[in-house]
N, C-alpha and C. Protein backbone atom coordinates (compact mmCIF):
# COMPACT_ATOMS: atom_id res chain seq x y z
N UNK A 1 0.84 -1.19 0.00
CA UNK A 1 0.00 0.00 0.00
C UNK A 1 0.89 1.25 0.00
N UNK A 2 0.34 2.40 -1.02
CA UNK A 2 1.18 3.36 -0.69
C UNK A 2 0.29 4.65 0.16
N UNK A 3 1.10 5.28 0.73
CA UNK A 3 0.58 6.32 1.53
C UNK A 3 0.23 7.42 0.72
N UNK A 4 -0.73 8.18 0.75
CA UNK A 4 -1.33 9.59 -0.10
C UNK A 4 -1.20 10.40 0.84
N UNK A 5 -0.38 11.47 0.25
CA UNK A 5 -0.43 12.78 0.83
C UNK A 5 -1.08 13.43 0.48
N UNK A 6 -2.48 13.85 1.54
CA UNK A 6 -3.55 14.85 1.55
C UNK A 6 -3.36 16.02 2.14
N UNK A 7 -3.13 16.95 1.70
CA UNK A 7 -3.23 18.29 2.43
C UNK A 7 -4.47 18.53 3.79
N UNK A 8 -5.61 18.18 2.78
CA UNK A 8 -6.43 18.55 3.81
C UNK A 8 -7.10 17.42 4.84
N UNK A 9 -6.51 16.47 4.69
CA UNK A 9 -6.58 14.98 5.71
C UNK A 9 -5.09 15.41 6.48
N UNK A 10 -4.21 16.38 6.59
CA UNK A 10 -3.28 16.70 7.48
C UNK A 10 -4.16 17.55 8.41
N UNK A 11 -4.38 18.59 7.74
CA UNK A 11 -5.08 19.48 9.06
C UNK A 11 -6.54 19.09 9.63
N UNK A 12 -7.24 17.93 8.87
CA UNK A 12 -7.89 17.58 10.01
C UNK A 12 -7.53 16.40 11.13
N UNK A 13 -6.24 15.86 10.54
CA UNK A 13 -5.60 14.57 11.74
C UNK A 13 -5.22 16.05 13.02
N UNK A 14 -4.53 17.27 12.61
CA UNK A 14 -3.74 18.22 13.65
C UNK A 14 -5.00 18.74 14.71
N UNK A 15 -6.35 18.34 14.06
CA UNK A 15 -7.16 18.80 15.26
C UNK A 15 -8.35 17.71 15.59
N UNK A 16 -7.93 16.55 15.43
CA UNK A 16 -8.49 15.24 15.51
C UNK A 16 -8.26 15.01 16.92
N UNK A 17 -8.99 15.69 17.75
CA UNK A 17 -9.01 15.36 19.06
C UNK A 17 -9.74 16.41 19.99
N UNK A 18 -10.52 15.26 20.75
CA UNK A 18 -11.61 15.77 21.88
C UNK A 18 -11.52 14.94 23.11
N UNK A 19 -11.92 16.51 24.26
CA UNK A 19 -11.43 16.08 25.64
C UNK A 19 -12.95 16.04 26.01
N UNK A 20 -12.81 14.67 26.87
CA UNK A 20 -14.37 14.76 27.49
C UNK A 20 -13.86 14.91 29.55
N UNK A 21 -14.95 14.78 29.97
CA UNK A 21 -14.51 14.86 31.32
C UNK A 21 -13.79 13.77 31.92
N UNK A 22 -13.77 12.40 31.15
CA UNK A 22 -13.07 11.37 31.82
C UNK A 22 -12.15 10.66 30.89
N UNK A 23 -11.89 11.17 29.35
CA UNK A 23 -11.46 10.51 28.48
C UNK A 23 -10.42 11.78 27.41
N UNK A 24 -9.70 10.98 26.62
CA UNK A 24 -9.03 11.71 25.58
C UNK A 24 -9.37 11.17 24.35
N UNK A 25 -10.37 11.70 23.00
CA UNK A 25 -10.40 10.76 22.36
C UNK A 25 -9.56 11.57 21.00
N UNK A 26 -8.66 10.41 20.37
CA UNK A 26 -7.65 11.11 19.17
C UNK A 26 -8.00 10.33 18.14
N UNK A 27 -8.27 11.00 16.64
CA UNK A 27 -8.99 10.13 15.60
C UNK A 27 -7.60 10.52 14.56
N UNK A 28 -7.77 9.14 13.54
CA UNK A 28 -6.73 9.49 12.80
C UNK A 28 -7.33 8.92 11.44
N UNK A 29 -7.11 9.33 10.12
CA UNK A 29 -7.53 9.46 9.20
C UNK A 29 -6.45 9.03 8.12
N UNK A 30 -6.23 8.83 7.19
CA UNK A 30 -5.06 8.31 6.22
C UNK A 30 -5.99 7.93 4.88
N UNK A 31 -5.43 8.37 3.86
CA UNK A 31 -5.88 7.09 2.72
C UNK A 31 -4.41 6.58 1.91
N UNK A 32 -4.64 5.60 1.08
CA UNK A 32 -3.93 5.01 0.51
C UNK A 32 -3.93 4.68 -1.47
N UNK A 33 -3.37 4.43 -1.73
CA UNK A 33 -3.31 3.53 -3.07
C UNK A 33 -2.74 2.40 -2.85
N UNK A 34 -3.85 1.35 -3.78
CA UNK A 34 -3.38 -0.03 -3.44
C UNK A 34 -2.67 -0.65 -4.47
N UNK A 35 -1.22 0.03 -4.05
CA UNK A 35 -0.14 -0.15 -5.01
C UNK A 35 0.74 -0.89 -4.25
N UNK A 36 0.95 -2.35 -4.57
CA UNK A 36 1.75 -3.26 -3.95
C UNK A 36 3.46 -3.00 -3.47
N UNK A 37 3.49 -2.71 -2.29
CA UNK A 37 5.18 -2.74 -2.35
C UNK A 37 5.69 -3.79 -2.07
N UNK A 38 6.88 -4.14 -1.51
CA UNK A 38 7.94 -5.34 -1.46
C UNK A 38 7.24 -6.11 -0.42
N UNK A 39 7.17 -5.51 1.01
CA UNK A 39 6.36 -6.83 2.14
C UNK A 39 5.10 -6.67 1.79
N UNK A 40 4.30 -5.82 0.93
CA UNK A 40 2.72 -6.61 0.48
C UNK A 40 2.79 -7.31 -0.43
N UNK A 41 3.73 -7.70 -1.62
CA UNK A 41 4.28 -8.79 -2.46
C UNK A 41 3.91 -9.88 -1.43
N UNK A 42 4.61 -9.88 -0.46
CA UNK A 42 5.05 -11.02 0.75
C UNK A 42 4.05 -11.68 1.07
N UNK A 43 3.04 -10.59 1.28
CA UNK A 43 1.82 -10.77 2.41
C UNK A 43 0.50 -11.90 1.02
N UNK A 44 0.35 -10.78 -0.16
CA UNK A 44 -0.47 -11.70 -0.92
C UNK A 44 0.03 -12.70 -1.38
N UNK A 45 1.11 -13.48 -1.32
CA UNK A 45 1.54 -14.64 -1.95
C UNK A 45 1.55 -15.47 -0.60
N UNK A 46 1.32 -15.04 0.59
CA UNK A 46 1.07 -16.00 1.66
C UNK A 46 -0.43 -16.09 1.59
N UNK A 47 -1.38 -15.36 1.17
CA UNK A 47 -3.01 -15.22 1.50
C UNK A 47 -3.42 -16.13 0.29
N UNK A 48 -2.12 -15.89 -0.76
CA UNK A 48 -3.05 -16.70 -2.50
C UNK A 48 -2.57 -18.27 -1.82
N UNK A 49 -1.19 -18.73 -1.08
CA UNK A 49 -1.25 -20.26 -0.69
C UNK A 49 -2.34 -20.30 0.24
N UNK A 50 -2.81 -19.83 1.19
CA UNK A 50 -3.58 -19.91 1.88
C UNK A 50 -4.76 -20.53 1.47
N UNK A 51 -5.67 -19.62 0.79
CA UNK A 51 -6.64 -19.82 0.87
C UNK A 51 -7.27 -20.18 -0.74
N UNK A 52 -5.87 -20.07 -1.71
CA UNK A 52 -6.39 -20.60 -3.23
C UNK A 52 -6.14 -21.96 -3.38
N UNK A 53 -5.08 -22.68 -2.62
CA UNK A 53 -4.48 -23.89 -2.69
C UNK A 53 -5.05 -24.48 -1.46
N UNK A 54 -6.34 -24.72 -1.44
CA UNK A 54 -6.86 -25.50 -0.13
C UNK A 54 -6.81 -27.36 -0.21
N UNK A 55 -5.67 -27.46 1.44
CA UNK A 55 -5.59 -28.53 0.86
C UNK A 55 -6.62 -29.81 1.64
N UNK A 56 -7.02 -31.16 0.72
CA UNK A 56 -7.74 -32.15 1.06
C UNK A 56 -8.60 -32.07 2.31
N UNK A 57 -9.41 -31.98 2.51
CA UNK A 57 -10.28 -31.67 4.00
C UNK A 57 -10.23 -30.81 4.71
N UNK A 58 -9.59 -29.95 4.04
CA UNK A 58 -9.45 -28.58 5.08
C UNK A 58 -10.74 -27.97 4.91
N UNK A 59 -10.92 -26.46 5.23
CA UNK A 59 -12.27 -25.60 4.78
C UNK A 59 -12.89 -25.40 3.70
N UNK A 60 -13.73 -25.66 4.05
CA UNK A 60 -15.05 -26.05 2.47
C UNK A 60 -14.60 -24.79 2.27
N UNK A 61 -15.32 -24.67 0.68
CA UNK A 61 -15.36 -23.15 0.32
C UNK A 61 -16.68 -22.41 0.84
N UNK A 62 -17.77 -23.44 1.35
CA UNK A 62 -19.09 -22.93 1.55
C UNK A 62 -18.97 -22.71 3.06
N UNK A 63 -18.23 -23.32 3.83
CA UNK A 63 -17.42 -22.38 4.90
C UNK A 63 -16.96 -21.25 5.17
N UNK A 64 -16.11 -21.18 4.03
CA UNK A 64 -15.65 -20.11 3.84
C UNK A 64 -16.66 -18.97 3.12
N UNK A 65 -17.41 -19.28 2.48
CA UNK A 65 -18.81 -17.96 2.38
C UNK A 65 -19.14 -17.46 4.02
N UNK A 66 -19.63 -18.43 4.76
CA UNK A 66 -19.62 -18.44 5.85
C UNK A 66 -18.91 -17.09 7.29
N UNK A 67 -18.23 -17.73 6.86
CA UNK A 67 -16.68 -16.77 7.87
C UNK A 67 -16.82 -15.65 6.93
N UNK A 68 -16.70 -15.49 5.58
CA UNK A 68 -15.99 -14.57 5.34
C UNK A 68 -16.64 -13.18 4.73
N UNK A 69 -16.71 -11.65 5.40
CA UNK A 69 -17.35 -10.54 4.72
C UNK A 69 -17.18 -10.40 3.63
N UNK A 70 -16.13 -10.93 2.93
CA UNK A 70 -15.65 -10.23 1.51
C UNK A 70 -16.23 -11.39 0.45
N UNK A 71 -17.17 -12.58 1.03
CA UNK A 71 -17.17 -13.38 -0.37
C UNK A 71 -16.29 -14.71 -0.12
N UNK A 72 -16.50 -15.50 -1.33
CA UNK A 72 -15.66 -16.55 -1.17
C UNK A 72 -14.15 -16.63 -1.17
N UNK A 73 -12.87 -17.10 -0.45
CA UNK A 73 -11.80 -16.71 -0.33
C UNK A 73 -11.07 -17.60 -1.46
N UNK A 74 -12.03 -18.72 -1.84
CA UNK A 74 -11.23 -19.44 -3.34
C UNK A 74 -11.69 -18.65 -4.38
N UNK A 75 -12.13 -17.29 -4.40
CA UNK A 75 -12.70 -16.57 -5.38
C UNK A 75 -11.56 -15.58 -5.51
N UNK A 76 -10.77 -14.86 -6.38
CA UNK A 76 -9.99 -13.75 -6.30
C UNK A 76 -10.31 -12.58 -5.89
N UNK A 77 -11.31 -11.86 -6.33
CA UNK A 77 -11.80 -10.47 -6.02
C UNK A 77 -12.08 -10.87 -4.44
N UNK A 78 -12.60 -11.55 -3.86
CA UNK A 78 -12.21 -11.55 -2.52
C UNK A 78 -11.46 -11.44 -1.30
N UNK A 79 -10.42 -12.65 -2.28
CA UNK A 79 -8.98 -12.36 -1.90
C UNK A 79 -8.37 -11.13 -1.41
N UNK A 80 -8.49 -10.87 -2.72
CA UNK A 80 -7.48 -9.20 -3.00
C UNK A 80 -8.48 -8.37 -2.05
N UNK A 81 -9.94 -8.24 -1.93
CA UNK A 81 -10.24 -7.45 -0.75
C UNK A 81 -9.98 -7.84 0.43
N UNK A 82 -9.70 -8.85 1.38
CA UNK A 82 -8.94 -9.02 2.42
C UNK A 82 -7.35 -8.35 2.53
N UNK A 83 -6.90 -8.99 1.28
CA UNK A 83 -5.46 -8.95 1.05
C UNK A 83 -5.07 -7.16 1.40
N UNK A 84 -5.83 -6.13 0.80
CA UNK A 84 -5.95 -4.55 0.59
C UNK A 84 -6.30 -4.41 2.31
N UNK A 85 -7.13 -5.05 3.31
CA UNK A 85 -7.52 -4.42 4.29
C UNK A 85 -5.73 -5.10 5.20
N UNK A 86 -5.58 -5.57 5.52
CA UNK A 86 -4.43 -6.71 5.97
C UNK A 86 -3.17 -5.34 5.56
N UNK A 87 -3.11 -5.20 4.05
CA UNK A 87 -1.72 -4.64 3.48
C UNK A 87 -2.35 -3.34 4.63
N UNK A 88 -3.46 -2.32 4.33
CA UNK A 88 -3.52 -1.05 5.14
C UNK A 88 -2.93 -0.86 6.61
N UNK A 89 -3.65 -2.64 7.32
CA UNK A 89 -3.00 -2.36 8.32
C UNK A 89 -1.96 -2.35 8.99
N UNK A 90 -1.03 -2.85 8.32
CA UNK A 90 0.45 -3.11 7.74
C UNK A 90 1.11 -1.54 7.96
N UNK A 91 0.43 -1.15 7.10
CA UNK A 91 1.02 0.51 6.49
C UNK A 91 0.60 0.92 7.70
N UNK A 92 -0.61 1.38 8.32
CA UNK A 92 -0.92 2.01 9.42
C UNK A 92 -0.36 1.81 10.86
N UNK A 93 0.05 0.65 10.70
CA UNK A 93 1.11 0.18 12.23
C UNK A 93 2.12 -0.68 11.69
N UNK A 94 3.38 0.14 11.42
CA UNK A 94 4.36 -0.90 10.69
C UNK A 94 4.72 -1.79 12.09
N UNK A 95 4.85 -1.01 13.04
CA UNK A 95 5.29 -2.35 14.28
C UNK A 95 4.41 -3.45 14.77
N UNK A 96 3.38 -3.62 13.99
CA UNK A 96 2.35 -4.57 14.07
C UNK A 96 2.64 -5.64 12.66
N UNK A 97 2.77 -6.74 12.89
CA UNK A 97 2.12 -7.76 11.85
C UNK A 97 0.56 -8.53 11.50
N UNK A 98 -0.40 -8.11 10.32
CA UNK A 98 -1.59 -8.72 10.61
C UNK A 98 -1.48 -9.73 9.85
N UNK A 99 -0.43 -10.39 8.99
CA UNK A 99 -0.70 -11.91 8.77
C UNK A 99 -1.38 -12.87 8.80
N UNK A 100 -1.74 -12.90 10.20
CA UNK A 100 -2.75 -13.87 10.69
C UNK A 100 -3.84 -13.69 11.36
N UNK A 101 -4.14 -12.54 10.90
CA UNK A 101 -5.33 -12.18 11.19
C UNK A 101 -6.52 -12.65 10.53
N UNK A 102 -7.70 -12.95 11.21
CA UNK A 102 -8.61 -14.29 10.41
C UNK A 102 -9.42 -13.20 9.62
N UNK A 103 -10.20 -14.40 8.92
CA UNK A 103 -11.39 -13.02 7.92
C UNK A 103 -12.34 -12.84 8.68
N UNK A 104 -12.88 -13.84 9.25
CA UNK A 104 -14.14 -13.23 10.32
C UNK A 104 -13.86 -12.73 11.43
N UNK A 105 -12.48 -11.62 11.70
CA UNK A 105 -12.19 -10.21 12.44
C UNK A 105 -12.55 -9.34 11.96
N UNK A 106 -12.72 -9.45 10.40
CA UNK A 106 -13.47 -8.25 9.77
C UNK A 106 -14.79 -8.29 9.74
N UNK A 107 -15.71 -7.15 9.61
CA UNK A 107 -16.89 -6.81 9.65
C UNK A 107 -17.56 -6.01 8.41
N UNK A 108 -18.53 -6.65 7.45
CA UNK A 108 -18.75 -5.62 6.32
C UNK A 108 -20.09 -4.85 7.08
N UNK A 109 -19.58 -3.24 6.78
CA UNK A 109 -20.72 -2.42 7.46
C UNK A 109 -21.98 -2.21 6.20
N UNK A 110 -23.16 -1.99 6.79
CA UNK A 110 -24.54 -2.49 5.93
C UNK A 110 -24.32 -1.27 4.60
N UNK A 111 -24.06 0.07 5.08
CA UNK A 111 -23.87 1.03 4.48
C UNK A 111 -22.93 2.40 4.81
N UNK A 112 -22.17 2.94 4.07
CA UNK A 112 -21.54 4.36 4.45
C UNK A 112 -22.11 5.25 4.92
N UNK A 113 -23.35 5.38 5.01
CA UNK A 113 -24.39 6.26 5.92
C UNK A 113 -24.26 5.84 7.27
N UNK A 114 -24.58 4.48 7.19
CA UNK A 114 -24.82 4.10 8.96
C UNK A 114 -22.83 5.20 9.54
N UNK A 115 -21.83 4.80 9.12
CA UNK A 115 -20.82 4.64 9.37
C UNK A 115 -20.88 6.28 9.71
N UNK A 116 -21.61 6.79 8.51
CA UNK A 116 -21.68 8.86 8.96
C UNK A 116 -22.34 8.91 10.30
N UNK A 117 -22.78 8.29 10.31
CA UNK A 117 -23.80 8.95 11.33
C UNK A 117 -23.41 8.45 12.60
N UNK A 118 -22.87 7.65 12.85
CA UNK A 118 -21.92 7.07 14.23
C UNK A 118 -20.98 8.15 14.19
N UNK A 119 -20.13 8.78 13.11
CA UNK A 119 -19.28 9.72 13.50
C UNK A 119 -19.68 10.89 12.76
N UNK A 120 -20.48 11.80 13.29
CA UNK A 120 -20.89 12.73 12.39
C UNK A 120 -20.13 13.95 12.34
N UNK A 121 -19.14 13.85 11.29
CA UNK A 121 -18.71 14.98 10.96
C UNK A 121 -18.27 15.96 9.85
N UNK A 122 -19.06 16.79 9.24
CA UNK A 122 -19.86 16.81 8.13
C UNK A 122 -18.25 17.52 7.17
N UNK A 123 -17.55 17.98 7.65
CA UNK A 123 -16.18 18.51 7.14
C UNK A 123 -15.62 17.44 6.32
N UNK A 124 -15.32 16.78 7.42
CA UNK A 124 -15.04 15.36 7.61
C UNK A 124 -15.21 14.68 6.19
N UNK A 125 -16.37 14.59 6.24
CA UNK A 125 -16.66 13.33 5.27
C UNK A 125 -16.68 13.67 3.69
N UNK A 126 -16.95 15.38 3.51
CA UNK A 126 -16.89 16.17 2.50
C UNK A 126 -14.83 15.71 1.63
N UNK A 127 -14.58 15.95 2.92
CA UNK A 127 -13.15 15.58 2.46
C UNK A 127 -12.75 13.80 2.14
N UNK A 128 -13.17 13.27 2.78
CA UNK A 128 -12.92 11.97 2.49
C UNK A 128 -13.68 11.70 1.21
N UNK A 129 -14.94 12.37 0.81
CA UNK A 129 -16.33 11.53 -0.33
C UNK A 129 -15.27 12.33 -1.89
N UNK A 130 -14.35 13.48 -1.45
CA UNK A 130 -13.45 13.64 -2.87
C UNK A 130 -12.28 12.94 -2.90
N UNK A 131 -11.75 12.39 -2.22
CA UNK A 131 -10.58 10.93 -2.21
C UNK A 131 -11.55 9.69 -2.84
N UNK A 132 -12.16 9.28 -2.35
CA UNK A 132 -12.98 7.94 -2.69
C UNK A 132 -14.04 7.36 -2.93
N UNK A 133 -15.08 8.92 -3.19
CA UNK A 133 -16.26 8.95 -3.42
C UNK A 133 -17.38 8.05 -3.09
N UNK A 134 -17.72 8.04 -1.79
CA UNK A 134 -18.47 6.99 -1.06
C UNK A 134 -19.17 6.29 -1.60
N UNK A 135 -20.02 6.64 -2.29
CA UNK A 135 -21.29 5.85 -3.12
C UNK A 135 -20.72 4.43 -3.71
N UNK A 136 -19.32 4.47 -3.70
CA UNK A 136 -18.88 3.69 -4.99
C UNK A 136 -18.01 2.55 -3.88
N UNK A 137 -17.97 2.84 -2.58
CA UNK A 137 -17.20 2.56 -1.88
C UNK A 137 -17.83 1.19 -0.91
N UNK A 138 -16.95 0.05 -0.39
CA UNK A 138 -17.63 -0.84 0.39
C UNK A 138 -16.99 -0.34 1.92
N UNK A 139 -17.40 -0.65 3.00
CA UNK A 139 -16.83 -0.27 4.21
C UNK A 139 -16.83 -1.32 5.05
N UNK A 140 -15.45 -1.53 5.94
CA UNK A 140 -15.38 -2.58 6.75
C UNK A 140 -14.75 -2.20 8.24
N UNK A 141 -15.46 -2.98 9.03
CA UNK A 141 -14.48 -2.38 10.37
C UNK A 141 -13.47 -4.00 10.56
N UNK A 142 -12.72 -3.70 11.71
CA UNK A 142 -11.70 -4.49 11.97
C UNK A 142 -11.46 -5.26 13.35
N UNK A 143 -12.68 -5.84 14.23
CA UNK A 143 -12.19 -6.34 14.94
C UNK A 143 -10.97 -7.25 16.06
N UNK A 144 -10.25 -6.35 16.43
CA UNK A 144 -9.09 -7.34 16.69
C UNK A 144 -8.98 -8.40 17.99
N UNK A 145 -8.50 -9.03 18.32
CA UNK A 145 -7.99 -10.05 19.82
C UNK A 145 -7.27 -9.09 20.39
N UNK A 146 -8.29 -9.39 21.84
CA UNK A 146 -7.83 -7.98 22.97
C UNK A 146 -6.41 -7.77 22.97
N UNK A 147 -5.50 -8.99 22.88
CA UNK A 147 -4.00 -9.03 23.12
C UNK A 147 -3.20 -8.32 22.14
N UNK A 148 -3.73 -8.50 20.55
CA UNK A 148 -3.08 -7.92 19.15
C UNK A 148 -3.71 -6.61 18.99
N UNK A 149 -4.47 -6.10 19.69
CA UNK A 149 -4.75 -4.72 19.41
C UNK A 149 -3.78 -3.60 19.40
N UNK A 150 -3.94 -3.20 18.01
CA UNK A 150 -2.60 -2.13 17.67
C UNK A 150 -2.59 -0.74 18.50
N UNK A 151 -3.97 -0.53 19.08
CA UNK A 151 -3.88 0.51 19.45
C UNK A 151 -3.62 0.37 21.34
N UNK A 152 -3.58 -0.85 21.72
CA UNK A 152 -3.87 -0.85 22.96
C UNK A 152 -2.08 -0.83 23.25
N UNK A 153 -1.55 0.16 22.82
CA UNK A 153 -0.06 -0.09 23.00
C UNK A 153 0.49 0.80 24.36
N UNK A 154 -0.53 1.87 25.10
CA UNK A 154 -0.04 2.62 25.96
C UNK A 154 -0.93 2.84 26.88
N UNK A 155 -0.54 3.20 28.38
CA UNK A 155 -1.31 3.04 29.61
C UNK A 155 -2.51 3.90 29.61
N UNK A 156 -3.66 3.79 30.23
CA UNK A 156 -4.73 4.39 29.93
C UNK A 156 -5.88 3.95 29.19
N UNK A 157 -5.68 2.94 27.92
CA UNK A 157 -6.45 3.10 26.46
C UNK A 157 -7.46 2.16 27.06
N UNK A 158 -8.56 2.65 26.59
CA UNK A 158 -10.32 2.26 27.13
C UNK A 158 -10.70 1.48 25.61
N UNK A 159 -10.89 2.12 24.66
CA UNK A 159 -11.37 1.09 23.48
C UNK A 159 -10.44 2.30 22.32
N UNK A 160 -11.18 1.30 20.59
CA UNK A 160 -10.84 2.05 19.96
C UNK A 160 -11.83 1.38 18.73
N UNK A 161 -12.19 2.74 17.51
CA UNK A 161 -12.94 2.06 16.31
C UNK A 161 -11.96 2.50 15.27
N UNK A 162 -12.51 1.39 14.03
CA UNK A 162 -11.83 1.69 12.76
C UNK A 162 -12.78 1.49 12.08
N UNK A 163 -12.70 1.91 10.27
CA UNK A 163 -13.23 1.58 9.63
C UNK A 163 -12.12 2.02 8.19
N UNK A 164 -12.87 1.26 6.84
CA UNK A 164 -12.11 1.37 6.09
C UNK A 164 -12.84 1.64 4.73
N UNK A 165 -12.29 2.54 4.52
CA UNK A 165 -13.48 3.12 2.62
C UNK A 165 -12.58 1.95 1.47
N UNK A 166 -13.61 1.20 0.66
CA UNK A 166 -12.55 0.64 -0.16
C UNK A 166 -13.25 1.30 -1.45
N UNK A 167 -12.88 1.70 -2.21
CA UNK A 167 -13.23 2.17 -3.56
C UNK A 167 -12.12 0.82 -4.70
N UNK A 168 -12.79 0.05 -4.74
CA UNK A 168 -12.28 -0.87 -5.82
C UNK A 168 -11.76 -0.55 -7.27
N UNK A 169 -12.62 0.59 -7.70
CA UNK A 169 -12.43 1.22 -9.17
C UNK A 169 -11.09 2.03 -8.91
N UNK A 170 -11.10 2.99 -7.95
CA UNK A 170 -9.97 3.96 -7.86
C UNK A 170 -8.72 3.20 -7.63
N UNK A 171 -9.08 1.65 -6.65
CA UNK A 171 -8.21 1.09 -6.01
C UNK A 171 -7.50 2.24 -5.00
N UNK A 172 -8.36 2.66 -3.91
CA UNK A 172 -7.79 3.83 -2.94
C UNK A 172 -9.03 3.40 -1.49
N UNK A 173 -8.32 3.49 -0.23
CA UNK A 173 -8.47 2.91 0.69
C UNK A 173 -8.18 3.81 1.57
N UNK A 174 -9.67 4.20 2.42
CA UNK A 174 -9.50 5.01 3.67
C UNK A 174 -9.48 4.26 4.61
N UNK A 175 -8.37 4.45 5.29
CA UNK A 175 -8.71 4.22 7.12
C UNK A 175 -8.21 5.17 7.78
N UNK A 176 -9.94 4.85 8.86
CA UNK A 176 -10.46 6.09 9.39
C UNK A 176 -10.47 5.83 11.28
N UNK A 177 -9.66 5.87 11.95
CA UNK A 177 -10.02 5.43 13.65
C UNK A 177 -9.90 6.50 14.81
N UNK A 178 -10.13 5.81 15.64
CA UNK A 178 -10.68 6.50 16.66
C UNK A 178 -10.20 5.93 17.97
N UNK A 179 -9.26 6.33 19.22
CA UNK A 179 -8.75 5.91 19.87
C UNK A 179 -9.33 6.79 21.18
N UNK A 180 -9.61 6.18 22.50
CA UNK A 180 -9.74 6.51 23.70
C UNK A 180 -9.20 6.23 24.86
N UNK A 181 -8.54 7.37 25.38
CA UNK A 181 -7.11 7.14 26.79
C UNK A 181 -8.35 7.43 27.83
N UNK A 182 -7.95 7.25 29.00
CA UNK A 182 -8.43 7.61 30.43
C UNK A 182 -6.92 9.10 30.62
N UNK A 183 -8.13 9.77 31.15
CA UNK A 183 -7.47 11.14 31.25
C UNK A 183 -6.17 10.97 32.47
N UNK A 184 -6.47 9.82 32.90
CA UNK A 184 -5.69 9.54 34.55
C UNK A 184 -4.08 8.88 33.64
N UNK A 185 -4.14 8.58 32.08
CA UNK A 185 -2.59 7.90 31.74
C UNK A 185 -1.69 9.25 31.75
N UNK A 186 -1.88 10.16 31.09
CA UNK A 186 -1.34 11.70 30.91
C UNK A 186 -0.27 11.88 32.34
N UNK A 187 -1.10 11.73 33.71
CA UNK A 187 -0.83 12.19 34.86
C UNK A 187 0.00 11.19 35.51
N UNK A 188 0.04 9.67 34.77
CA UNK A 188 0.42 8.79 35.59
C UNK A 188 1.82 8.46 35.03
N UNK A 189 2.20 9.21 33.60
CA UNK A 189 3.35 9.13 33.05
C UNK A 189 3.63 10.02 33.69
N UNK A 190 3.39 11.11 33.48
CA UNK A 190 4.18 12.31 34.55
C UNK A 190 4.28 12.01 35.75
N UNK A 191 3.95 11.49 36.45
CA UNK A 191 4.21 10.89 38.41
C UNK A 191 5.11 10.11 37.92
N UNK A 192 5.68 9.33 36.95
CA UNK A 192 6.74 8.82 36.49
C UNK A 192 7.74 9.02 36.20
N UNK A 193 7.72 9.95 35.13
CA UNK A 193 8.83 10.68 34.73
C UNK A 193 9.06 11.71 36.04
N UNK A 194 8.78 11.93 37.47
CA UNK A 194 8.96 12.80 38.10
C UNK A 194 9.88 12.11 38.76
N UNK A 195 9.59 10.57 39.09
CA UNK A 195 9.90 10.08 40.35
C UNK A 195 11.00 9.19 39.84
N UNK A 196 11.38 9.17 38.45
CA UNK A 196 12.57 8.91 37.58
C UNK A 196 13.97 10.11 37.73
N UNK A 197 12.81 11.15 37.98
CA UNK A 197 14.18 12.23 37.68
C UNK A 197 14.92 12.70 39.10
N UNK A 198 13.92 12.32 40.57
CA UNK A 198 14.24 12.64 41.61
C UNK A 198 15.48 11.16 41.91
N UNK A 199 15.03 9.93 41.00
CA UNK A 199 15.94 9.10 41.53
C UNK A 199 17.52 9.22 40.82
N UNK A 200 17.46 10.04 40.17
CA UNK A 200 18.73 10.38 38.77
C UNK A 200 19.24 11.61 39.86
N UNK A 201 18.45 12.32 40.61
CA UNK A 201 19.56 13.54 41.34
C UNK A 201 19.71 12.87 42.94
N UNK A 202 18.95 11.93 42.80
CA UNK A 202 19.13 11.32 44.13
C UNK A 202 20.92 10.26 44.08
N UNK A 203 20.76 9.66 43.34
CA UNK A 203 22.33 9.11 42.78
C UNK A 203 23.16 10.18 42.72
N UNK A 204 22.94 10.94 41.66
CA UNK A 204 24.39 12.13 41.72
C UNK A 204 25.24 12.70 43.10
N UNK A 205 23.69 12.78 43.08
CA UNK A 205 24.60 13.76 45.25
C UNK A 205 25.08 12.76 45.86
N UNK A 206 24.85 11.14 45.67
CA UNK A 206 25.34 10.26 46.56
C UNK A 206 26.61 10.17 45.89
N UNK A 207 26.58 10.36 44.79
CA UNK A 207 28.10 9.79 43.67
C UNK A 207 29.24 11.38 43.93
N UNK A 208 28.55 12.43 44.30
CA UNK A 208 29.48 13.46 44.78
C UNK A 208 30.12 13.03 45.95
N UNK A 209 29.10 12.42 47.32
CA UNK A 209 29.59 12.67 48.29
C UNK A 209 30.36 11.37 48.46
């Protein structure tokens, strides 16, 4: 996946954030082109053995309708829509691997309306509907395992949502999330970093005397 530089998806990530009385919530926005680089080479030639070369008794394919939002996974156009959500999240947390992330973690949402209206923000979406023009677009969220959650990487974090614009024709891919701290992590790094720096002058004066 390659990264798109949006001017105006910069200045709304720089004020992508609201304080409530018990929370911090920070939203982040990105789109892409789904232009294969070297480790998404990697990634779809592990997803095409996967799930094109199924071997003897493994998962039906009518199973796999089953499990899967995007369609059948011995079908290609399916494929490649897993393969595009997987590569994004790749790009969006390079210190994360989603490899093995299953298909029924993903979620196909009913419509891009429902998805407005959970986050209504009318700037917002004006700017995203000229990147990838919604109408034309399928949308998926991303359920993860409490443990692999990319965002649960720092003290404080309460939940978090994603979602993802796929425009198949443009081949261009929004992801769109939403992250929530407890206002108490802010304060509890700083009682940290305080009681770090009293133990750093607490050594010195002993190493003088």
């Amino acid at each position: 996946m390659k990264f798109l530089e949006v001017n105006s998806l910069e200045l709304i990530n720089t004020a992508f954030r609201w304080e409530t009385s018990e929370c911090v919530l920070t939203g982040r926005v990105e789109a892409y082109s789904c232009k294969s680089a070297g480790t998404d080479k990697k990634l779809f030639k592990t997803l095409e053995h996967r799930y094109n070369t199924l071997a003897p008794g493994s998962i039906s394919p009518d199973d796999l309708q089953v499990i899967s939002p995007f369609g059948r996974l011995t079908e290609s156009t399916p494929r490649k829509t897993f393969f595009y959500l997987l590569a994004t999240l790749n790009a969006a947390f390079p210190d994360n691997d989603f490899e093995d992330v299953r298909p029924e973690q993903f979620m196909k949402m009913p419509s891009v309306e429902m998805v407005m209206n959970s986050v209504n923000t009318t700037l917002l979406w004006d700017v995203l509907d000229e990147i990838v023009q919604f109408n034309e677009c399928d949308v998926y969220t991303y359920n993860s395992d409490v443990d692999d959650d990319p965002m649960n990487e720092e003290e404080g974090y309460l939940w978090s949502l994603n979602y993802f614009f796929f425009n198949r024709k443009l081949k261009r891919m929004i992801f769109f999330s939403i992250k929530s701290e407890s206002l108490n992590a802010p304060i509890v790094q700083e009682e940290e970093q305080e009681s770090s720096r009293y133990e750093d002058e607490f050594v010195m004066d002993n190493m003088e005397v």
